[in-house]
Protein backbone atom coordinates (compact mmCIF):
# COMPACT_ATOMS: atom_id res chain seq x y z
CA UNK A 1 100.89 -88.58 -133.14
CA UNK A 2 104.34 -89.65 -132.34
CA UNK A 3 106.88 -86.77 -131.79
CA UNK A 4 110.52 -86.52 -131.23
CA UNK A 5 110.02 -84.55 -128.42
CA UNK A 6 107.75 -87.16 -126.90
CA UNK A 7 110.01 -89.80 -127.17
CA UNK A 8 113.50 -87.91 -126.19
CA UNK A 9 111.32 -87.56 -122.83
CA UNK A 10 110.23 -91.06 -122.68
CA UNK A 11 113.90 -92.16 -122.27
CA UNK A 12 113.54 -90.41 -119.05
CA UNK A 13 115.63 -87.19 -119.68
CA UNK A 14 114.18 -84.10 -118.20
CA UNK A 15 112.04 -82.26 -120.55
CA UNK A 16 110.80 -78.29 -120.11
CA UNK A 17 109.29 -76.28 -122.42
CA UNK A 18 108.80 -72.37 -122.49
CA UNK A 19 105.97 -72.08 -124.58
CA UNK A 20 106.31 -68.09 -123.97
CA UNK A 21 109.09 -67.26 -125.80
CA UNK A 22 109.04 -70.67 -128.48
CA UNK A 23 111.96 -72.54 -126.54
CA UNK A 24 111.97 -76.00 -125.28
CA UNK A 25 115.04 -76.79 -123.04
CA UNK A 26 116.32 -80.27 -121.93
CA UNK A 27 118.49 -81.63 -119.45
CA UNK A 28 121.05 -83.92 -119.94
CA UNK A 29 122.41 -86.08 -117.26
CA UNK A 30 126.36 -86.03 -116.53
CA UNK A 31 126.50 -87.92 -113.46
CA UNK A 32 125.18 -88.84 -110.54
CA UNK A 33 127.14 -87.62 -107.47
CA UNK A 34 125.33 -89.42 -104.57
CA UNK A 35 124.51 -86.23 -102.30
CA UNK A 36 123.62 -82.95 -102.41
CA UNK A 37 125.17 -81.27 -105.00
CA UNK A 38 125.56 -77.36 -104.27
CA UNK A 39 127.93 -76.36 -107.61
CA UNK A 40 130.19 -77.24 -110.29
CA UNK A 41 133.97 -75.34 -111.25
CA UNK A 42 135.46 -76.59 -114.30
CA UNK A 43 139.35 -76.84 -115.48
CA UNK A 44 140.99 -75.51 -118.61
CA UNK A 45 140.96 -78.96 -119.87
CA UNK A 46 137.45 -79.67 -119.54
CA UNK A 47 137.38 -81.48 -116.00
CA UNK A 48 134.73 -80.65 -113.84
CA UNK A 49 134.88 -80.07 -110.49
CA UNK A 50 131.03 -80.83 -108.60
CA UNK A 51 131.54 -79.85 -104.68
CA UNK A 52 129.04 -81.38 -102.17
CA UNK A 53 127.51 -80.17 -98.60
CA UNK A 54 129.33 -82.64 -97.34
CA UNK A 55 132.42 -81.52 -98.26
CA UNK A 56 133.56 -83.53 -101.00
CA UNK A 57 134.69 -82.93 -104.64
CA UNK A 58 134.37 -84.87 -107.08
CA UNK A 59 135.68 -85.16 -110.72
CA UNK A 60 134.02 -85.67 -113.60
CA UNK A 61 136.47 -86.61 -116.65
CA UNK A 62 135.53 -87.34 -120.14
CA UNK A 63 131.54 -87.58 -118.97
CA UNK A 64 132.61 -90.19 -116.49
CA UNK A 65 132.39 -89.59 -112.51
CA UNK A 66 135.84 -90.58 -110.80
CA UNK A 67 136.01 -93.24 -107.93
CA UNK A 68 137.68 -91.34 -105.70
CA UNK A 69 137.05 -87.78 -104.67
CA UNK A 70 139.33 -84.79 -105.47
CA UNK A 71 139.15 -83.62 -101.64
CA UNK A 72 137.03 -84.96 -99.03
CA UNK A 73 136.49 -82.55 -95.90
CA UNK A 74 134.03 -84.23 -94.75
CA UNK A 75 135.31 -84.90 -91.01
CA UNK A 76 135.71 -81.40 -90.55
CA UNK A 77 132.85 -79.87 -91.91
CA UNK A 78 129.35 -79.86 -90.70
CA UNK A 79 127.51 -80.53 -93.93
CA UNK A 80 123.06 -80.17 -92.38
CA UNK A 81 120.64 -77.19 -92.67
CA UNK A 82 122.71 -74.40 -94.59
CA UNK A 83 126.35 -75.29 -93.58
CA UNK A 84 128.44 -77.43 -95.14
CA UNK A 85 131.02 -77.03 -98.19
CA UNK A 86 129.01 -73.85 -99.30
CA UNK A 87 131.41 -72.27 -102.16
CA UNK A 88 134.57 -73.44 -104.37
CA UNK A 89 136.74 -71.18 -106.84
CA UNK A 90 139.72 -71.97 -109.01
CA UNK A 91 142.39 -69.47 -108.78
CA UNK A 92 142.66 -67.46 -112.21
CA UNK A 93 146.11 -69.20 -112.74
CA UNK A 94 144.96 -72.87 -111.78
CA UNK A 95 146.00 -74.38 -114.96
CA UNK A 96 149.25 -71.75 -115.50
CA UNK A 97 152.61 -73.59 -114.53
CA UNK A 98 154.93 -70.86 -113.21
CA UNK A 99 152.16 -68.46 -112.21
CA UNK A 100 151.23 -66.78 -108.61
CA UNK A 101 148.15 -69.32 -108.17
CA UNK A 102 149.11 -72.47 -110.18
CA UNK A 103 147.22 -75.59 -108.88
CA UNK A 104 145.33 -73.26 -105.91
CA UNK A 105 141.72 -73.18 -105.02
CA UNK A 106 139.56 -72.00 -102.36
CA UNK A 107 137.04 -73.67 -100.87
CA UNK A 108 134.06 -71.61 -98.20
CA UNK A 109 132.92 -74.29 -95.89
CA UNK A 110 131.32 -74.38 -92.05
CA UNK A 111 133.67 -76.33 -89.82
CA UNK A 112 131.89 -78.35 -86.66
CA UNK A 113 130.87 -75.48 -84.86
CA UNK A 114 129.02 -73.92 -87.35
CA UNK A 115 131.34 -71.23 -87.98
CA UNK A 116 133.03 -69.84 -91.64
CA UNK A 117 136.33 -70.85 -92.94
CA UNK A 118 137.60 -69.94 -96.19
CA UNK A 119 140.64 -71.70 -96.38
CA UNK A 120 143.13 -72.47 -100.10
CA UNK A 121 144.52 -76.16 -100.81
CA UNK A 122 146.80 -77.10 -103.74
CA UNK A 123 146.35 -79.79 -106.46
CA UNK A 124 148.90 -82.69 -105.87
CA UNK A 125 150.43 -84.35 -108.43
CA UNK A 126 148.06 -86.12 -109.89
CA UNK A 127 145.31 -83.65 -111.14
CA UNK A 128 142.37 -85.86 -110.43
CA UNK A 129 143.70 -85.51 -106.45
CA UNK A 130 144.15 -82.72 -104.08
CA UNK A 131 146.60 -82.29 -101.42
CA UNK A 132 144.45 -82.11 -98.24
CA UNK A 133 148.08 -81.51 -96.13
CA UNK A 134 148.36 -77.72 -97.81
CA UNK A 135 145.30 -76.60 -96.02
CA UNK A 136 146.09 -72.89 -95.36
CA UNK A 137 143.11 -70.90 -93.26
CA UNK A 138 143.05 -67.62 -94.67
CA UNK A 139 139.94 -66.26 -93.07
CA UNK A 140 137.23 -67.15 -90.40
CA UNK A 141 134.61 -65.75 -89.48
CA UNK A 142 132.10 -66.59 -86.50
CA UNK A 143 128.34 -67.41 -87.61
CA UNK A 144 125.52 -66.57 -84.50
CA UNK A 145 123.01 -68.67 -85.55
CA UNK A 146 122.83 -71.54 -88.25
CA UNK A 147 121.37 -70.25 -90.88
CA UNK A 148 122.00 -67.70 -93.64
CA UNK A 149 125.59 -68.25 -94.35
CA UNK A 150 125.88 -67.21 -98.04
CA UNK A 151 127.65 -69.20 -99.77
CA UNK A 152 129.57 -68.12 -102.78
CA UNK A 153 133.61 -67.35 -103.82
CA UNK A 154 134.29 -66.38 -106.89
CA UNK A 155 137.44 -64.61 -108.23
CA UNK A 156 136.72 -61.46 -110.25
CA UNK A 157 138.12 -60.17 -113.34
CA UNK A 158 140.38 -58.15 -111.73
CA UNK A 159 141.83 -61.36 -110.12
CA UNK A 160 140.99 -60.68 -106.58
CA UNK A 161 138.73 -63.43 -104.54
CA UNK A 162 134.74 -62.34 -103.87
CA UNK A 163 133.34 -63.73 -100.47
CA UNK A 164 129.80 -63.40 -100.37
CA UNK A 165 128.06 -63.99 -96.57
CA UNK A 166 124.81 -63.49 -95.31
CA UNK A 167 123.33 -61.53 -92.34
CA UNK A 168 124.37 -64.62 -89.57
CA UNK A 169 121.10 -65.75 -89.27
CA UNK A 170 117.71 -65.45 -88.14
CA UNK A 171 114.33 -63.82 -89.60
CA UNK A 172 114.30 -60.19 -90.07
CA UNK A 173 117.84 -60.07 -89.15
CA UNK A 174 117.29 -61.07 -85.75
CA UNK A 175 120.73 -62.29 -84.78
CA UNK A 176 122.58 -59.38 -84.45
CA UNK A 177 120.87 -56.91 -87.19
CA UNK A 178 124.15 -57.43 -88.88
CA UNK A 179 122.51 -56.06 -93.06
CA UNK A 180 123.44 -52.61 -92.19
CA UNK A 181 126.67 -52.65 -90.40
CA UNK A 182 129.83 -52.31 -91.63
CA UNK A 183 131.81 -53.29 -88.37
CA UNK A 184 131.23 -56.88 -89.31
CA UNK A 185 131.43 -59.28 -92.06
CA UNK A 186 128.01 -60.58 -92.16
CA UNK A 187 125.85 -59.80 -94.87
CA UNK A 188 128.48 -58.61 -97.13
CA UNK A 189 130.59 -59.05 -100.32
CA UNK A 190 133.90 -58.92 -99.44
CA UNK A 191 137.38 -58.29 -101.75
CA UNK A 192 140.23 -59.64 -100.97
CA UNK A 193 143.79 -60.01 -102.33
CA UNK A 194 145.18 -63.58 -101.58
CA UNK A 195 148.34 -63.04 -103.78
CA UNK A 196 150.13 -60.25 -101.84
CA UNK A 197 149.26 -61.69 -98.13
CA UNK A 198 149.84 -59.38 -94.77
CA UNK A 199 149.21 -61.24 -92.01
CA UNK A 200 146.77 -58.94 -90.00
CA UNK A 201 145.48 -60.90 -87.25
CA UNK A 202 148.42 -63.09 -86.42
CA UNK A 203 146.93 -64.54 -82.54
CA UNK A 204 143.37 -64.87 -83.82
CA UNK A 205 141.49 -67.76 -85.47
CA UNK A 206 138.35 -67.67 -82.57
CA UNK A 207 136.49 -64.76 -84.40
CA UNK A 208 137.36 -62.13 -81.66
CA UNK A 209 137.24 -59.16 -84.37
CA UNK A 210 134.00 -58.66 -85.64
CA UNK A 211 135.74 -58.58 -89.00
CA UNK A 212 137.24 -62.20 -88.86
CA UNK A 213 139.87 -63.54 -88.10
CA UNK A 214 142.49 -63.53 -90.67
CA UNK A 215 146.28 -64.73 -91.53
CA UNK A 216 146.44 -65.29 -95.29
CA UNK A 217 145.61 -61.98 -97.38
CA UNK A 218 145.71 -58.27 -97.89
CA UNK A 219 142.87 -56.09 -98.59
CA UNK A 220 143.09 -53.79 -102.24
CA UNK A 221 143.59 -50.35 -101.74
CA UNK A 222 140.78 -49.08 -103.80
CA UNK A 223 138.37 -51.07 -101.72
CA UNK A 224 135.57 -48.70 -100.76
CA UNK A 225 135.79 -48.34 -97.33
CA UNK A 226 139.90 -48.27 -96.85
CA UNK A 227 140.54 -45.99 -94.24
CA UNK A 228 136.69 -45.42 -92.91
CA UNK A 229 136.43 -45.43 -89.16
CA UNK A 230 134.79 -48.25 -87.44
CA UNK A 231 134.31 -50.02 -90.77
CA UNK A 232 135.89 -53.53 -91.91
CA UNK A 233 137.61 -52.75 -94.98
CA UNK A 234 137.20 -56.01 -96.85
CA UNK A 235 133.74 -55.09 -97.29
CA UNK A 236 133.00 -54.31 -101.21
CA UNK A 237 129.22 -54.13 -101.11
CA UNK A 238 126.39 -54.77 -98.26
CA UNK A 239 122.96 -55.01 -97.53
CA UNK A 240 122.61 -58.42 -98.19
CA UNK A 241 120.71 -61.60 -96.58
CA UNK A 242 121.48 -64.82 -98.05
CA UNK A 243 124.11 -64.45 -100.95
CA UNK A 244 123.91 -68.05 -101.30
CA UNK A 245 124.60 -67.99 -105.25
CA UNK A 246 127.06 -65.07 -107.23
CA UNK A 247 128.49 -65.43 -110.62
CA UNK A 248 130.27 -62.95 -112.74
CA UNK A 249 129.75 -62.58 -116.29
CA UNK A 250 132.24 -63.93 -118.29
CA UNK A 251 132.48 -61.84 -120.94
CA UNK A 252 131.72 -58.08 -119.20
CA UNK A 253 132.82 -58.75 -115.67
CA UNK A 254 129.67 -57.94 -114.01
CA UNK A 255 128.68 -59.34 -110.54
CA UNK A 256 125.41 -61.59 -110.15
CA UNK A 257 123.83 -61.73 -106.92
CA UNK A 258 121.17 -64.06 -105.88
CA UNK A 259 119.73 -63.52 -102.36
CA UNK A 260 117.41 -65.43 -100.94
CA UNK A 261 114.37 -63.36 -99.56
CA UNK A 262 112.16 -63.20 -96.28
CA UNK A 263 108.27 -64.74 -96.10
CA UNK A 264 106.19 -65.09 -95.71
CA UNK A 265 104.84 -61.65 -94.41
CA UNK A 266 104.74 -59.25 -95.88
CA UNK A 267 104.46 -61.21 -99.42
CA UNK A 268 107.50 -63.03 -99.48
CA UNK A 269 110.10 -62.81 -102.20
CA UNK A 270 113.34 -63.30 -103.96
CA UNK A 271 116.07 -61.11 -105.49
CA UNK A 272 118.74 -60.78 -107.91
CA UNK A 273 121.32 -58.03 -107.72
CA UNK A 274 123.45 -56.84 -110.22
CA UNK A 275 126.56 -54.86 -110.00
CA UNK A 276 127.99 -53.76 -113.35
CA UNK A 277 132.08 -54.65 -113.92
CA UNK A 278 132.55 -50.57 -113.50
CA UNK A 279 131.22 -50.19 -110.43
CA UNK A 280 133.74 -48.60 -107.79
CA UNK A 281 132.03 -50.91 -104.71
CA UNK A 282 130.38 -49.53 -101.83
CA UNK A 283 126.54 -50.89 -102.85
CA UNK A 284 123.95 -51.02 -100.50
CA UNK A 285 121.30 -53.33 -101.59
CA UNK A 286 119.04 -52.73 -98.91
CA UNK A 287 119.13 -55.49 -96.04
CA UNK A 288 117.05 -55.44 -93.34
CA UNK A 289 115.53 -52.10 -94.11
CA UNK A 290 114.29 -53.24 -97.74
CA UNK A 291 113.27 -56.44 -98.80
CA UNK A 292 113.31 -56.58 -102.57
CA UNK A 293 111.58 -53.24 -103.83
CA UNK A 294 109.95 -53.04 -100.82
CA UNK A 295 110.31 -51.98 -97.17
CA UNK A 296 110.57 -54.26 -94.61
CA UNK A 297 108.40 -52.95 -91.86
CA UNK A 298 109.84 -56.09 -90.01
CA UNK A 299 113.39 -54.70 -89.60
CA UNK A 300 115.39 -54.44 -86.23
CA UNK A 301 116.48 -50.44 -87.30
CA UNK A 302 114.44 -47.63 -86.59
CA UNK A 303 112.87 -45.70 -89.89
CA UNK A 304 115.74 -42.81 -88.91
CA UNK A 305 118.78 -45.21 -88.76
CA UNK A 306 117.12 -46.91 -92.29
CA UNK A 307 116.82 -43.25 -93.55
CA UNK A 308 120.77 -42.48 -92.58
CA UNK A 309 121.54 -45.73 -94.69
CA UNK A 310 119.91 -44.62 -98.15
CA UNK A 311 119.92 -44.47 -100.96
CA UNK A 312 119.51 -48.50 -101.59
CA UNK A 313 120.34 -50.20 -105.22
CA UNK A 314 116.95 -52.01 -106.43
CA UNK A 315 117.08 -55.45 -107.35
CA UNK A 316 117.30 -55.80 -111.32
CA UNK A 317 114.83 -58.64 -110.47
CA UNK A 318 112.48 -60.18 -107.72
CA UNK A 319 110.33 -63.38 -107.26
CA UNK A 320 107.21 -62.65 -105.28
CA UNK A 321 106.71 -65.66 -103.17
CA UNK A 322 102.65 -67.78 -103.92
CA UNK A 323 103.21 -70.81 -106.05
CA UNK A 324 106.25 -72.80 -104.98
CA UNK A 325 109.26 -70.52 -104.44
CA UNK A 326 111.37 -70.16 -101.52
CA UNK A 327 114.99 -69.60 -102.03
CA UNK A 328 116.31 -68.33 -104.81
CA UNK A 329 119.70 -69.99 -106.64
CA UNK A 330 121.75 -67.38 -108.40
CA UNK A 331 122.56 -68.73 -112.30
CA UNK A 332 124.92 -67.46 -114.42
CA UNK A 333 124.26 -65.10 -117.62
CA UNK A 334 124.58 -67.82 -120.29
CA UNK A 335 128.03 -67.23 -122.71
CA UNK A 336 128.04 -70.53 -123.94
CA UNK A 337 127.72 -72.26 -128.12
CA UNK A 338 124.29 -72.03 -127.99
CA UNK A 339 123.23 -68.70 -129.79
CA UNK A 340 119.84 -68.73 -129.35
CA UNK A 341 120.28 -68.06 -125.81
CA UNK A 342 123.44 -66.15 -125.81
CA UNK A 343 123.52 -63.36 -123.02
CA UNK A 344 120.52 -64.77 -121.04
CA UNK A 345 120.29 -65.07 -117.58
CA UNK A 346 119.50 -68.70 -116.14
CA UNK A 347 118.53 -69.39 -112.35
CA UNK A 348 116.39 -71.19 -109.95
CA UNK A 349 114.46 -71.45 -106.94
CA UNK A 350 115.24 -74.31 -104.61
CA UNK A 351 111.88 -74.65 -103.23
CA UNK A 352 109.83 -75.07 -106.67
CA UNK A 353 112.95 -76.37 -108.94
CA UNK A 354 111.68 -74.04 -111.58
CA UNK A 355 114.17 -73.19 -114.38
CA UNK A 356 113.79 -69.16 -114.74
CA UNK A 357 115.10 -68.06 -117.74
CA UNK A 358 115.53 -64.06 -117.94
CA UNK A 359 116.31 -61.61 -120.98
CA UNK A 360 117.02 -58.19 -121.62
CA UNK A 361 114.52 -55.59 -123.72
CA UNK A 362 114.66 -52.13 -122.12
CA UNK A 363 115.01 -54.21 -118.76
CA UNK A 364 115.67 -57.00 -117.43
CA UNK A 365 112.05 -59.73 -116.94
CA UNK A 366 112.03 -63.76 -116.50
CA UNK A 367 109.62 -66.38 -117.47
CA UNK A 368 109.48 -69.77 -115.68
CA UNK A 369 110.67 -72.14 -118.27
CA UNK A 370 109.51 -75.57 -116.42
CA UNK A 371 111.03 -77.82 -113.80
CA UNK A 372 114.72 -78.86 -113.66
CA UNK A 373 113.26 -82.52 -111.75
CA UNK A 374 115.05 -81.43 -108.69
CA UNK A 375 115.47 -79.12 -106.27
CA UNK A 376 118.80 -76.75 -107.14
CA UNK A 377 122.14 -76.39 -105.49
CA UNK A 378 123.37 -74.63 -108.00
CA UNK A 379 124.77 -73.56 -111.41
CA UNK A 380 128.43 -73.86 -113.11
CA UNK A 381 129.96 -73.29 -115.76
CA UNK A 382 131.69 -75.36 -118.73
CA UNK A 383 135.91 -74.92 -119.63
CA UNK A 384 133.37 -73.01 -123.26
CA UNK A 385 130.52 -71.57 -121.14
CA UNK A 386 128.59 -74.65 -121.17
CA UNK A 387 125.88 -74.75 -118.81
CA UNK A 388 125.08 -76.99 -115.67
CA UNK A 389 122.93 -77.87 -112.82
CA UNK A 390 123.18 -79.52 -110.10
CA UNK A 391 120.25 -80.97 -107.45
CA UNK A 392 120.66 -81.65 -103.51
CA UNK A 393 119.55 -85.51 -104.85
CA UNK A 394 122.94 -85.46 -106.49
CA UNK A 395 122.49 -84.60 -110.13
CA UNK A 396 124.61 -83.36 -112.53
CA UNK A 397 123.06 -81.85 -115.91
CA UNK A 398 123.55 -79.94 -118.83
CA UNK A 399 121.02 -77.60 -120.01
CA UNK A 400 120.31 -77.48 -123.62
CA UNK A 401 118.30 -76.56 -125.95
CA UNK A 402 116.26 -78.77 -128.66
CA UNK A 403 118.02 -78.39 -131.62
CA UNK A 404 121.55 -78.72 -130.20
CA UNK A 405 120.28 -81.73 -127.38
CA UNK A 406 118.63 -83.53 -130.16
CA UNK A 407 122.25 -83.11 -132.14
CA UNK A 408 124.24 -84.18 -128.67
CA UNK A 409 122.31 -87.37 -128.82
CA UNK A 410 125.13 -88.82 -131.82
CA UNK A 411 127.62 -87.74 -129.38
């Protein structure tokens, strides 16, 4: 028997179905980008903005992708493996003429030697076009080995920028057991202020402080380790691996954390951390000495020096590793027009290119809601909450539902 469902997915757009909870999603496709997509920002006036490994941006305006990019880094930017143009965020006051932050952003990218930069560019006059000239470095921070960067900015709700970096590399932490320190910036959320800027590190750019090498911001007094000894006090929260995908929630301000896991032994897996918007910092979520819920018996620390680091926070979530997954991509909590769906939480594993699709009861559990067709970069976020995904083939899509895809297809 002919269906409508059968035939939407004959006209080749991606198709899932979540037989589990009575939901069939669908992707539509936005654009085509031409290499790996890793996430999408999006402008008060309904641009978006899809960033690339690269280290390009490109615009999307009015459903059509723009000829030329927005800012192409490419040149300086070693875009293989994990590095690359890892993380993007639009300052609060982007779209605000006369405000502290109009026409700013922030990108997070590797430069050629592998090592992080998070630097701020303005827009230029024309808004499809930034001006690559107003590069300012604001932070860098040396990388040991080529893997586990992290990946993420984001700007909070209380308007200061969220760096999220993984351990520096390795398995099991093995380049410089770096999950439980706090005398470096590796494997930590950081909180910084990039309004009110003291220049702390004025000779240094080479990484010779274990916390980075700054010249463009000021740390918030009521970060939680102001004033510790021996500890870097940008650091917000720690204990982390791969924090390759963050989001806030929209609506209550709480933090997101996706971080890729360890396999395969012991039973590999994948978490998501949560850290609710009145939280006072100082988390520990448990790198190297936990993995997930677990223990990691695999750790560089001694059982003492884990013991002197507890208590941990638990994952809300984990993916045990034996059917596809890999590497988890941190979603968003959906706060979009769609209703049915409102308050969910959407994300990914880059490995499978499952679609997980998470609600709350007394707790938070997931169900695996089909295949996106790709393997995942990332997930944005529409000017309303809309929601999209992006592939490493280049993809752009919006996830919908059935009722309100089969409506979009008058549009």
């Amino acid at each position: 028997m002919f269906s409508l469902k059968t035939s939407i997915c004959a006209l080749g757009v991606v198709c899932v179905s979540s037989v589990a909870q009575g939901q069939d999603f669908f992707f539509r496709d936005i654009a085509d980008v031409g290499e790996a997509a890793l996430g999408v920002e999006s402008t008060a006036d309904g641009r978006l903005l899809v960033f690339t490994q690269r280290g390009r941006i490109r615009v999307i305006e009015d459903g059509q992708l723009l000829p030329d990019s927005f800012l192409d880094i490419d040149s300086q930017s070693s875009g293989s493996g994990e590095r690359g143009l890892l993380g993007m965020a639009l300052h609060p006051n982007y779209s605000s003429p006369g405000m502290t932050g109009e026409g700013q952003f922030f990108v997070h990218y590797s430069n050629n030697s592998g090592d992080a930069i998070i630097s701020r560019f303005d827009v230029s006059a024309d808004p499809n076009i930034a001006d690559a000239a107003s590069e300012t470095q604001i932070l860098f921070v040396d990388q040991p080995c080529s893997n586990h960067n992290g990946g993420s900015i984001d700007f909070g709700p209380d308007g200061y920028l969220y760096i999220f970096f993984g351990d520096g590399g390795g398995g099991n932490d093995s380049c410089g057991a770096h999950g439980q320190r706090l005398d470096t910036l590796l494997g930590a959320a950081l909180r910084i202020d990039v309004d009110n800027v003291v220049q702390r590190l004025p000779a240094a750019r080479g990484g010779s402080s274990t916390c980075g090498a700054a010249v463009e911001y000021s740390i918030p007094g009521d970060n939680p380790f102001v004033g510790v000894s021996g500890a870097c006090e940008e650091i917000w929260a720690f204990g982390l691996r791969n924090p390759f995908r963050a989001s806030f929630d929209r609506d209550t301000g709480d933090l997101w954390i996706g971080d890729v896991g360890q396999g395969p032994s012991p039973a590999g897996r994948e978490e998501i951390d949560f850290q609710p918007a009145s939280s006072l910092g100082g988390e520990n979520y448990g790198w190297s000495c936990r993995h997930g819920t677990q223990a990691n018996p695999f750790t560089p620390l001694t059982a003492m020096e884990c013991a002197d680091m507890e208590p941990f926070v638990e994952p809300v979530m984990e993916v045990v590793h034996g059917s596809g997954d890999c590497a988890i991509i941190g979603g968003v909590r959906y706060r979009g027009p769609m209703p049915q769906i409102y308050g969910d939480y959407f994300f990914s594993d880059s490995c499978s290119s499952r679609l997980y699709w998470a609600t709350f009861d007394t707790s938070w559990s997931y169900i695996n809601a089909g295949s996106i067709g790709g393997s995942p970069g990332g997930f944005g976020e529409g000017p309303n909450g809309e929601l999209y995904v992006v592939t490493l083939s280049g993809d752009v899509r919006e996830v919908l539902i059935d009722e309100i895809f089969v409506d979009s297809l008058g549009d």
